[in-house]
N, C-alpha and C. Protein backbone atom coordinates (compact mmCIF):
# COMPACT_ATOMS: atom_id res chain seq x y z
N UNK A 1 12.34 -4.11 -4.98
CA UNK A 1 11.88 -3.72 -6.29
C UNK A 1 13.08 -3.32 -7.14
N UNK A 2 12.77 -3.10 -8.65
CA UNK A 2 13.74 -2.83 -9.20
C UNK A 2 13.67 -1.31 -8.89
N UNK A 3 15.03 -1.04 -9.94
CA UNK A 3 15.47 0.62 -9.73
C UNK A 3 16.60 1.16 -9.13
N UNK A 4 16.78 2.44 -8.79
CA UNK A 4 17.89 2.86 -8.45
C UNK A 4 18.19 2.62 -6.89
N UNK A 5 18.88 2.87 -6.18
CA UNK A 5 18.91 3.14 -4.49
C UNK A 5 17.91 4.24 -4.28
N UNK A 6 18.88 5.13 -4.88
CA UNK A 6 18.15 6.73 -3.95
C UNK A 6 16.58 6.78 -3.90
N UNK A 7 16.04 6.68 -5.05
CA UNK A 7 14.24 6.57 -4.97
C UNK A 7 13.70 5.19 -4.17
N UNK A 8 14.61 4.18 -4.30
CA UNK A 8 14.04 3.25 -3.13
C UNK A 8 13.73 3.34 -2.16
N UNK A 9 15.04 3.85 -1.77
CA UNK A 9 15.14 4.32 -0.25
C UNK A 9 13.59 5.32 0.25
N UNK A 10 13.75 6.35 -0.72
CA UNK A 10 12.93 7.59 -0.29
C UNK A 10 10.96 6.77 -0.28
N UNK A 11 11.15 5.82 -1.39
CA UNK A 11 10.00 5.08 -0.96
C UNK A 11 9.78 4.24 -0.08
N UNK A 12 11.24 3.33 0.54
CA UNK A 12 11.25 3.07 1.58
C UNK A 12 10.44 3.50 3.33
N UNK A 13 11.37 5.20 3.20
CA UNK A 13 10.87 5.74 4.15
C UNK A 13 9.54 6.35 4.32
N UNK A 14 9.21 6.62 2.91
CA UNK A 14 7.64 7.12 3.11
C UNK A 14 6.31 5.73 3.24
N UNK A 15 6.83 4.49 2.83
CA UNK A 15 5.86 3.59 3.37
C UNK A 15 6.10 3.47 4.59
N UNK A 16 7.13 3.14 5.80
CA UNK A 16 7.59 2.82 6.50
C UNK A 16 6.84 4.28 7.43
N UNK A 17 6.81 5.06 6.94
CA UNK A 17 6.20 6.36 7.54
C UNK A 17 4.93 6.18 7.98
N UNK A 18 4.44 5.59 6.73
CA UNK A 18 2.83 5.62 6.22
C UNK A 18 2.17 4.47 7.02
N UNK A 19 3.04 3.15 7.30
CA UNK A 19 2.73 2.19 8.05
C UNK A 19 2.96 2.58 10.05
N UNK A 20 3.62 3.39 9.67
CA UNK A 20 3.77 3.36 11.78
C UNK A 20 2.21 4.66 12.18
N UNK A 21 2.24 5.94 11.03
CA UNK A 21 1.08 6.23 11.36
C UNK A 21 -0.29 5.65 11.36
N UNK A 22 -0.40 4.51 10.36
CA UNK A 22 -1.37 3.98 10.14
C UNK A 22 -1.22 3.01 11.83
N UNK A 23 -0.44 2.34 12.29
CA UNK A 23 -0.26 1.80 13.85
C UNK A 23 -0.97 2.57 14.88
N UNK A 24 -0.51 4.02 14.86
CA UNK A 24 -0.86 5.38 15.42
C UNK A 24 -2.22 4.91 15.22
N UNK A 25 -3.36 5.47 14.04
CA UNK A 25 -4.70 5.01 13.83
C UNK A 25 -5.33 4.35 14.57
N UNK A 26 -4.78 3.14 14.64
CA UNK A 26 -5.36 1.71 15.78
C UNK A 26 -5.43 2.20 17.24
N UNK A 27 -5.20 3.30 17.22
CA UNK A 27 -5.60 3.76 18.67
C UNK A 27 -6.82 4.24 19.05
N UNK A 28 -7.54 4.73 17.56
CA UNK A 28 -8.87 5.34 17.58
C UNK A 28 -9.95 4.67 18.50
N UNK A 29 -11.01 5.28 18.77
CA UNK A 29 -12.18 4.72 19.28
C UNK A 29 -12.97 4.42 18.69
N UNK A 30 -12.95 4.26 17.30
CA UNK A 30 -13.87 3.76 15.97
C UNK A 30 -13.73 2.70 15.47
N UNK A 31 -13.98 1.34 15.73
CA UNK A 31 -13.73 0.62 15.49
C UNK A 31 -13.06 -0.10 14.07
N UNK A 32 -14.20 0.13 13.30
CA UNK A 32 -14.24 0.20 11.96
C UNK A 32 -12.68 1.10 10.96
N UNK A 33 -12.76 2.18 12.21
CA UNK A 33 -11.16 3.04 11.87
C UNK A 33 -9.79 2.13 12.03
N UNK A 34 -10.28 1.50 13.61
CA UNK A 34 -8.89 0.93 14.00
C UNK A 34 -8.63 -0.64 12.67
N UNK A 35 -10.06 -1.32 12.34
CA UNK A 35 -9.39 -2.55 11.56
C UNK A 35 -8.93 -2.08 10.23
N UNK A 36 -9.95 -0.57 9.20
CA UNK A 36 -8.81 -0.32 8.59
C UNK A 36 -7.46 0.07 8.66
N UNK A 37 -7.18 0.97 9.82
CA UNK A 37 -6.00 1.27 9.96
C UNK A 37 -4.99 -0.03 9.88
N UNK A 38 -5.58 -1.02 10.17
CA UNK A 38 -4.34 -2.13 10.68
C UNK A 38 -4.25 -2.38 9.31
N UNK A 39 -5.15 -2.42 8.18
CA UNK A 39 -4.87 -3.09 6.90
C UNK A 39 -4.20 -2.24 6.00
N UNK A 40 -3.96 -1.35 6.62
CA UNK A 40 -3.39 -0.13 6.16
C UNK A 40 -1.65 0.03 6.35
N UNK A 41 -1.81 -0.09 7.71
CA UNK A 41 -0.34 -0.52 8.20
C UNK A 41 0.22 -2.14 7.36
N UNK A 42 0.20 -2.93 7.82
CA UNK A 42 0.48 -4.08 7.25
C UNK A 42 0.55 -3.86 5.17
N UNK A 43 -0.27 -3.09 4.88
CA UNK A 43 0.44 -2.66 3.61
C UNK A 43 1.60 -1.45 3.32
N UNK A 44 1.63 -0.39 3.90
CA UNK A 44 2.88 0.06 4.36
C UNK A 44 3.93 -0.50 4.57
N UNK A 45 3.97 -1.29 5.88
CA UNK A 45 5.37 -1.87 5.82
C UNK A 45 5.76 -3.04 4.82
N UNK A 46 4.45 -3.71 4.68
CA UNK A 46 4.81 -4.32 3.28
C UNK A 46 4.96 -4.13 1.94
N UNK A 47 4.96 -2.86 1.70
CA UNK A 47 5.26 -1.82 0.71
C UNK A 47 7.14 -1.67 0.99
N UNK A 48 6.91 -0.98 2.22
CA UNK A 48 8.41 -0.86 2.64
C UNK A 48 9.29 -1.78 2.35
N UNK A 49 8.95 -2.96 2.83
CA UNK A 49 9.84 -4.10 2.84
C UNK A 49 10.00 -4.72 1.33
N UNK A 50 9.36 -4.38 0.69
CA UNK A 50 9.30 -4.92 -1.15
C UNK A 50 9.94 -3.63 -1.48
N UNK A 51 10.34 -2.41 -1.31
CA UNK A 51 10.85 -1.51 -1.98
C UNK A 51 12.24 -1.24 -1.68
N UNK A 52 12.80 -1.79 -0.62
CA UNK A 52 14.12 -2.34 -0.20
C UNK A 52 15.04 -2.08 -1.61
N UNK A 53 16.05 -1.60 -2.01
CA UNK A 53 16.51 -1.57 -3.23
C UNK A 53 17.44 -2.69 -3.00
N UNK A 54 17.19 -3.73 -4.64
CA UNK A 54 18.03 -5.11 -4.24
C UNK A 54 19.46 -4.75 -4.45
N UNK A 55 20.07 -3.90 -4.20
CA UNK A 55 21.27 -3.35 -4.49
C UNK A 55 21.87 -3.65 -3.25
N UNK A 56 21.00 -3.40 -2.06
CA UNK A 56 21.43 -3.42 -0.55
C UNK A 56 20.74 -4.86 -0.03
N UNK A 57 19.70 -5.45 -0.57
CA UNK A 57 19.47 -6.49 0.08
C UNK A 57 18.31 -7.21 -0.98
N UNK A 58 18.94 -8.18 -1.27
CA UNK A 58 18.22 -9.15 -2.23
C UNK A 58 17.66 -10.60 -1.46
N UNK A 59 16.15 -10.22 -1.14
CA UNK A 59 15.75 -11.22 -0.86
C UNK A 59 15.48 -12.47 -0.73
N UNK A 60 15.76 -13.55 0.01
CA UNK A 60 15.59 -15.32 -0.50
C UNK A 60 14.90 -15.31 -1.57
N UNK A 61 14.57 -16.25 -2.41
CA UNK A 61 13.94 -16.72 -3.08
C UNK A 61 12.53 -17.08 -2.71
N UNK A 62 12.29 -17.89 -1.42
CA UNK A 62 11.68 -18.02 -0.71
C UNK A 62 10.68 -17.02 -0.19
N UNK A 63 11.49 -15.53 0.11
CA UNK A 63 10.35 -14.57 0.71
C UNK A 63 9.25 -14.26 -0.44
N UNK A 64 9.66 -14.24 -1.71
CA UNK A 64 8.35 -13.69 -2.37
C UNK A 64 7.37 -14.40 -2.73
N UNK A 65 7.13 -15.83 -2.54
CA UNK A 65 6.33 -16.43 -2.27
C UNK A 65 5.29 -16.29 -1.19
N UNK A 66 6.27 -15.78 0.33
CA UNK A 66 5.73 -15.66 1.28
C UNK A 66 5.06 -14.18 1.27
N UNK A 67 5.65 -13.27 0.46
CA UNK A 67 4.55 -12.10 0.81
C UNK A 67 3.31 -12.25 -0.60
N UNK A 68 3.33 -13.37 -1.30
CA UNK A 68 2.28 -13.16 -2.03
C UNK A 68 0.89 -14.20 -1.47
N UNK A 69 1.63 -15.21 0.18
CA UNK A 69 1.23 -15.43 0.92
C UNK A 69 -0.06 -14.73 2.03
N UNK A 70 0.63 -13.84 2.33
CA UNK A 70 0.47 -12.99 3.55
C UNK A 70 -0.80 -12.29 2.55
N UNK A 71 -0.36 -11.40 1.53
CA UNK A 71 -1.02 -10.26 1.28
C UNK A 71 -2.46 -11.00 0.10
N UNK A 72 -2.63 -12.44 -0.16
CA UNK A 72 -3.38 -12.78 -0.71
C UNK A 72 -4.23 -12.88 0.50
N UNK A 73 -3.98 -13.41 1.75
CA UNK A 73 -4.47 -13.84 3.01
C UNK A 73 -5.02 -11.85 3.38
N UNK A 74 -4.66 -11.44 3.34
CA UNK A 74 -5.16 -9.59 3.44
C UNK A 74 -6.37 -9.24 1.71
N UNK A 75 -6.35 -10.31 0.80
CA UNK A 75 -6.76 -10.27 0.05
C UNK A 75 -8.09 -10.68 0.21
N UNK A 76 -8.17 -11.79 0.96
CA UNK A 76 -8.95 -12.72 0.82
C UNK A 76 -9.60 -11.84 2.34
N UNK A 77 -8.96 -11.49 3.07
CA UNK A 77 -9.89 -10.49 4.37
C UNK A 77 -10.52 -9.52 3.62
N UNK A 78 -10.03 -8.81 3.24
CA UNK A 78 -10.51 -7.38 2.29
C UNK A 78 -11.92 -7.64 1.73
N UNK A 79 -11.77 -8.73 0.91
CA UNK A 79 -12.84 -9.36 0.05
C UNK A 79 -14.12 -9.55 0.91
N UNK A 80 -13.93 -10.56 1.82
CA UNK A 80 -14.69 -10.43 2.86
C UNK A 80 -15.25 -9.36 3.46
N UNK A 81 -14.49 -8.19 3.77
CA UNK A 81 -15.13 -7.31 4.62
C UNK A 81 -15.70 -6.20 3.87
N UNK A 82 -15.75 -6.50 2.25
CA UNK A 82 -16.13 -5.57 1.41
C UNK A 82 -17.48 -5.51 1.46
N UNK A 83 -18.20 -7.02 1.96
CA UNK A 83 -19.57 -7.41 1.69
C UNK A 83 -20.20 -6.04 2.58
N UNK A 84 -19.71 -5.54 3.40
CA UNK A 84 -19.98 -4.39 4.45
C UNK A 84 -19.50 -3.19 4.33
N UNK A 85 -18.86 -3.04 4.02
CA UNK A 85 -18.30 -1.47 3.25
C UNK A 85 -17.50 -1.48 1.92
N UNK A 86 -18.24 -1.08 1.20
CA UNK A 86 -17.40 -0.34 -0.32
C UNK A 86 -15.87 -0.61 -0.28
N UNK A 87 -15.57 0.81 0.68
CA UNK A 87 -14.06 1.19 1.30
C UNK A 87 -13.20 0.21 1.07
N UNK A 88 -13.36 -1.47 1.34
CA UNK A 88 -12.51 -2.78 1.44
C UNK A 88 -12.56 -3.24 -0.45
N UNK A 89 -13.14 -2.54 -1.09
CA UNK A 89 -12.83 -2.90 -2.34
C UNK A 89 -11.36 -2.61 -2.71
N UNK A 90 -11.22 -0.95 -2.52
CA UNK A 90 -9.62 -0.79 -2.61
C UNK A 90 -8.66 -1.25 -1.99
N UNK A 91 -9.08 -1.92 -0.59
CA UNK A 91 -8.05 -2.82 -0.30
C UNK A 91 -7.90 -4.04 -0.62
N UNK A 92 -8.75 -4.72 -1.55
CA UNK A 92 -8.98 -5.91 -2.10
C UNK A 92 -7.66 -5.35 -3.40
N UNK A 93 -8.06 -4.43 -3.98
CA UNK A 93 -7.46 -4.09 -5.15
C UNK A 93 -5.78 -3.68 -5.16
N UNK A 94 -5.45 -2.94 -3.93
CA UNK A 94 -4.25 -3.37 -2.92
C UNK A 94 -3.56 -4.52 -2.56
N UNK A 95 -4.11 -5.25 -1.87
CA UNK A 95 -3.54 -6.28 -1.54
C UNK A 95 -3.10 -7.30 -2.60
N UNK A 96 -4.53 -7.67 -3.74
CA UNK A 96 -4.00 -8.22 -5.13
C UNK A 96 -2.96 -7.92 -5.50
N UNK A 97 -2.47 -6.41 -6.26
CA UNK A 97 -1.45 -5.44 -6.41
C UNK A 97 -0.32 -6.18 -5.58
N UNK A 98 -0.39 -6.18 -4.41
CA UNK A 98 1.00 -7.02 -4.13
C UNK A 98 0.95 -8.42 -4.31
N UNK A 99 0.35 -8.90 -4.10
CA UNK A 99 0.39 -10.41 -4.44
C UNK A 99 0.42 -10.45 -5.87
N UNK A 100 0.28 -9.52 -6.85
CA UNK A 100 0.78 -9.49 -8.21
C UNK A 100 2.38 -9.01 -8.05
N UNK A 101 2.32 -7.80 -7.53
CA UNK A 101 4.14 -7.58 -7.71
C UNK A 101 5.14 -8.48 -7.06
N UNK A 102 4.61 -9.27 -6.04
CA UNK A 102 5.45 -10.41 -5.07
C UNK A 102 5.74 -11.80 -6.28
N UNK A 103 4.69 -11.95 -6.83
CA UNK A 103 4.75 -13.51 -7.94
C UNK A 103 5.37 -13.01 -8.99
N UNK A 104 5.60 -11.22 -9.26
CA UNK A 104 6.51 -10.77 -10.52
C UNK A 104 8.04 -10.67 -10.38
N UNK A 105 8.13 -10.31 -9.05
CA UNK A 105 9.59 -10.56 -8.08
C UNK A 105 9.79 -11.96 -7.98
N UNK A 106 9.49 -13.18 -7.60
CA UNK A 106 9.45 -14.29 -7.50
C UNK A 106 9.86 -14.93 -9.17
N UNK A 107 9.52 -14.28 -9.97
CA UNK A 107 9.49 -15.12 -11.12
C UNK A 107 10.79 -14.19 -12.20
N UNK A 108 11.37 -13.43 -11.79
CA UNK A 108 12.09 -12.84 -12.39
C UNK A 108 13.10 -11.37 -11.55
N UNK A 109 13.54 -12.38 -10.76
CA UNK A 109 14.59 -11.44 -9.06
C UNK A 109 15.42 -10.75 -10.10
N UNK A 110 15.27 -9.37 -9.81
CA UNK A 110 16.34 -8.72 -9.73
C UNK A 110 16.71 -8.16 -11.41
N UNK A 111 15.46 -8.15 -12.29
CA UNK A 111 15.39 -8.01 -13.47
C UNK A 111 14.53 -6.58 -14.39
N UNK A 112 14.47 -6.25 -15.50
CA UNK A 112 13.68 -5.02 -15.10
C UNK A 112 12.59 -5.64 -16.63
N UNK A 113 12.94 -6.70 -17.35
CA UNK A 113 12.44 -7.14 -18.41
C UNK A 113 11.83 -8.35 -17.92
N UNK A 114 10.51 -8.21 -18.66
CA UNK A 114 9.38 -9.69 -18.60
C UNK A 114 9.32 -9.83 -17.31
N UNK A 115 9.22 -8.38 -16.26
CA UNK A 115 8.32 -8.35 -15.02
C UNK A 115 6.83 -7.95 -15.04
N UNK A 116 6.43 -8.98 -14.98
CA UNK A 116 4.88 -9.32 -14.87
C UNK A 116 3.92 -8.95 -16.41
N UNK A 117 3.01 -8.70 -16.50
CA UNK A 117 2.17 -8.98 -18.11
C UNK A 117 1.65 -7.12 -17.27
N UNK A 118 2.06 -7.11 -19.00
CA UNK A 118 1.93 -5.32 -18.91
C UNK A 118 0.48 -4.50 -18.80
N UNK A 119 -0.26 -5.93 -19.64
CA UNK A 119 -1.88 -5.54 -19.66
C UNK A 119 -2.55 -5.52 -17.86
N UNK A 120 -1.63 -6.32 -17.11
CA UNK A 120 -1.97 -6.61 -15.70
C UNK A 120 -1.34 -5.14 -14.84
N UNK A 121 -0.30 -4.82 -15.37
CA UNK A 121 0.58 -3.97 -14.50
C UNK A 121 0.11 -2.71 -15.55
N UNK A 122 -0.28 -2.56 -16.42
CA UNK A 122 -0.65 -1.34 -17.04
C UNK A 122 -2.75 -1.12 -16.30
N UNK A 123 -2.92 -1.88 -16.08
CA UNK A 123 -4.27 -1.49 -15.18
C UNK A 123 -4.22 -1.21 -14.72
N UNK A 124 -3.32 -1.45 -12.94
CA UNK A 124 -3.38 -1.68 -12.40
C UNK A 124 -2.46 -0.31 -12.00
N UNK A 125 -2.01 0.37 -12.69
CA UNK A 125 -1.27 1.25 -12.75
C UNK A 125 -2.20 2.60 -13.12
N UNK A 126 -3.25 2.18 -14.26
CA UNK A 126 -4.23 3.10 -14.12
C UNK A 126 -5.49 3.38 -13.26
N UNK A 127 -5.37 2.16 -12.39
CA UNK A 127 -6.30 2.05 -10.90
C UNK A 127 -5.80 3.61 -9.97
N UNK A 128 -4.32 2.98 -9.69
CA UNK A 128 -3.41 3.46 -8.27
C UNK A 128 -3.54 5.23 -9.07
N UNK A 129 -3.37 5.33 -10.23
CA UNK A 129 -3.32 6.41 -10.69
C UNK A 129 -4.74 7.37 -10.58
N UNK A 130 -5.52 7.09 -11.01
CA UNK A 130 -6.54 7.99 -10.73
C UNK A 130 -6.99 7.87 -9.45
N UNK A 131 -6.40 6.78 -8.48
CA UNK A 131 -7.22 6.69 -6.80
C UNK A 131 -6.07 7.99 -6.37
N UNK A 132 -5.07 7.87 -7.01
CA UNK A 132 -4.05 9.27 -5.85
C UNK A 132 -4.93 10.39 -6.25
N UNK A 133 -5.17 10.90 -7.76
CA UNK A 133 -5.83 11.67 -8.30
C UNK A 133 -7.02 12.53 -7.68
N UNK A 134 -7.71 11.65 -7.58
CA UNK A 134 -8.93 11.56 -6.92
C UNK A 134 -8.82 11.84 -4.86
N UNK A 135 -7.93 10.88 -4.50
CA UNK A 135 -7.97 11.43 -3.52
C UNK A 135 -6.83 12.77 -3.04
N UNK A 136 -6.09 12.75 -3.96
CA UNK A 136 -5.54 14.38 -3.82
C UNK A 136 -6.43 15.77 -3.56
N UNK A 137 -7.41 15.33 -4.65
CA UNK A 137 -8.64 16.52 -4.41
C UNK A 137 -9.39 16.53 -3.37
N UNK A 138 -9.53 15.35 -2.83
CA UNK A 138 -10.13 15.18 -1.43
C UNK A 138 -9.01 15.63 -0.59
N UNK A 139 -8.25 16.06 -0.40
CA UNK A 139 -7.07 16.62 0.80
C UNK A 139 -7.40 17.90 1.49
N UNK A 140 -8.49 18.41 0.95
CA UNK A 140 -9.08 20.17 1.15
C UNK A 140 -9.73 19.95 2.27
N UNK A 141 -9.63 20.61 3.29
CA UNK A 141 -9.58 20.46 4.84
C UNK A 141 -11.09 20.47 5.42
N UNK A 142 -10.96 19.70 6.39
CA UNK A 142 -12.35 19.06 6.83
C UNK A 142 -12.97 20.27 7.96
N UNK A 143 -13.85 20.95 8.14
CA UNK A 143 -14.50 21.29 8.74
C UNK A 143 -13.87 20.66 10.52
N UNK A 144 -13.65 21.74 10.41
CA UNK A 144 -13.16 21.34 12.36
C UNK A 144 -14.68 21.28 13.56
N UNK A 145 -14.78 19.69 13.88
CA UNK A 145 -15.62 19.50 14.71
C UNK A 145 -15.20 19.94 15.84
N UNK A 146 -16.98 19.54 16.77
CA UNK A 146 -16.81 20.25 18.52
C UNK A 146 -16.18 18.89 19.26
N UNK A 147 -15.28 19.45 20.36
CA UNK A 147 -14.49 18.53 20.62
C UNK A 147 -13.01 18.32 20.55
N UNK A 148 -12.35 17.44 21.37
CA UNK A 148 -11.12 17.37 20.96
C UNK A 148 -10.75 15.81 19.89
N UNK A 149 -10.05 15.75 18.85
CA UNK A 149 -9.91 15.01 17.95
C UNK A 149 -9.13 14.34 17.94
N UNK A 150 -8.73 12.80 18.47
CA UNK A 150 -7.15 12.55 18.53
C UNK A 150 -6.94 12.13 17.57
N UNK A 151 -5.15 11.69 17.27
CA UNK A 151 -4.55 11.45 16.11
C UNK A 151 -5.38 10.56 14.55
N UNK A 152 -5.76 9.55 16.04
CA UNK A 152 -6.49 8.65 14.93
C UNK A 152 -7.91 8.57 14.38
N UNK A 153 -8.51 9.93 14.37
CA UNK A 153 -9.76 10.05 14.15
C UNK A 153 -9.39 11.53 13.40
N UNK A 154 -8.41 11.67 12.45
CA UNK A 154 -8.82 13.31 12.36
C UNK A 154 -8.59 12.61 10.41
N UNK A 155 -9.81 13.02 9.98
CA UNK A 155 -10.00 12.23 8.31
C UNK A 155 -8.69 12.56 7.58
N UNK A 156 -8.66 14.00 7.58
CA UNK A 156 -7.36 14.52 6.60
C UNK A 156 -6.17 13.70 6.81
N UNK A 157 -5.62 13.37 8.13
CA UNK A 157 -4.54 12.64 7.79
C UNK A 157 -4.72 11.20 7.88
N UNK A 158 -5.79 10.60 7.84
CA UNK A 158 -5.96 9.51 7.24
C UNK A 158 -5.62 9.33 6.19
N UNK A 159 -6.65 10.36 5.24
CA UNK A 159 -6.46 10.54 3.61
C UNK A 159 -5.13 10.60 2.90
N UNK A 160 -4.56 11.64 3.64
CA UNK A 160 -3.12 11.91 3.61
C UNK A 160 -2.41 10.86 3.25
N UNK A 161 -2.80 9.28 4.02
CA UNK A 161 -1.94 8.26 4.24
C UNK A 161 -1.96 7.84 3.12
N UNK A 162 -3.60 7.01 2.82
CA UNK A 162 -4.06 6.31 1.28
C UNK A 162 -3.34 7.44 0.59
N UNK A 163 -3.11 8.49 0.08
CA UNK A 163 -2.37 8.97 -0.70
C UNK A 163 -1.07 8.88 -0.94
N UNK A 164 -0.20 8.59 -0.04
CA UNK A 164 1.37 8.45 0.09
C UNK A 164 1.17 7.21 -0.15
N UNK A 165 -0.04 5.67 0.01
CA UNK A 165 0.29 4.72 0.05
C UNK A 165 -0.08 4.61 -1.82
N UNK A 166 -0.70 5.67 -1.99
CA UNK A 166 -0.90 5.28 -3.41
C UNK A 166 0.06 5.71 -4.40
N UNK A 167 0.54 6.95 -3.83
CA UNK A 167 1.70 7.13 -4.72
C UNK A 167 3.12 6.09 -5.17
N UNK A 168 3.22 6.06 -3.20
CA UNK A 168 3.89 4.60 -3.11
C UNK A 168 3.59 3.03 -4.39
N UNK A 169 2.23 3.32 -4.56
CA UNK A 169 2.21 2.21 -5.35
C UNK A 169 2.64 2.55 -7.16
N UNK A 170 2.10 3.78 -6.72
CA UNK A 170 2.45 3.65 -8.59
C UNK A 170 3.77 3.23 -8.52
N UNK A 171 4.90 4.30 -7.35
CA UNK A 171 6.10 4.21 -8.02
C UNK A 171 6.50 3.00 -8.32
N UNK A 172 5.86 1.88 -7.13
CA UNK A 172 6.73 0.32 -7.57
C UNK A 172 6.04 -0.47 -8.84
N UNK A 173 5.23 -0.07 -9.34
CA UNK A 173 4.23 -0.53 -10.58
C UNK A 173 5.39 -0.40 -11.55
N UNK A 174 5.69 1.20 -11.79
CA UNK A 174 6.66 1.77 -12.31
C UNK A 174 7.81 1.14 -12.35
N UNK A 175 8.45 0.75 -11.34
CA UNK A 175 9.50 0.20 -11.37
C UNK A 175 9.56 -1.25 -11.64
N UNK A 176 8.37 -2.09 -11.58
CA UNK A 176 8.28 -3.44 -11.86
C UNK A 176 8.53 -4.12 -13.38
């Protein structure tokens, strides 16, 4: 993405964060937990890997085709699995989101002018914005059930995640 190093980086590490816990997740015994978690992860590190500052590594030409590949193909799952839960709308709306910022990288590497149509990236910016919003207020702590809770079943730091992954998104909206 465009921008400086230092905030790259730091978004770097917090998707890259956000994607190995979301891995963690897939351990759950909830099924439904473990396939979001995976769509969860796979946007993390593909968050990560697009926020790379091109200062340190400027991608083929070639790759941003391929992640508007991948994450239309997570687009086109999402869509699908929305018919069954709500929940897969925002990852429909996610995954688009990159397959929009991947064809805005693709069409203008390494530039900070006439990246992508503003009416597209100004929505889409007021999506990611009120979903952190919104789920910020949801962060107020869940009632501790009977039982022991492992990593990947405890809601709050689920939530936690979609929140770092949303912040994550504004910033690269921002920077696009």
């Amino acid at each position: 993405m465009h921008g400086p190093a230092s905030p790259g980086w730091l978004l770097v590490a917090l998707c890259a964060a956000t994607g190995a816990y979301c891995l963690l997740r897939m351990r759950s015994r909830v099924e439904e937990q473990r396939r979001a978690a995976g769509g969860e992860a796979l946007m993390g590190f593909g968050m990560a890997a697009m926020a790379v500052p091109a200062a340190v590594f400027t991608p083929p030409s070639w790759a941003w085709p391929v992640y508007a590949a991948v994450f239309g193909g997570a687009a086109l799952h999402a869509l699908w699995a929305a018919r069954t839960n709500a929940h897969h709308l925002h990852h429909l709306v996610g995954a688009s989101a990159m397959v929009y910022m991947a064809l805005a990288m693709a069409v203008s590497p390494g530039r900070h002018d006439d990246s992508g149509v503003p009416l597209v990236t100004g929505a889409l910016l007021a999506y990611f914005v009120g979903y952190v919003l919104l789920s910020g207020t949801r962060l107020a702590p869940v009632a501790a059930g009977g039982g022991s809770v492992g990593w990947g079943d405890r809601p709050e730091l689920s939530r936690a995640c979609r929140l770092s992954m949303g912040i994550g998104m504004v910033a690269m909206l921002l920077t696009l």
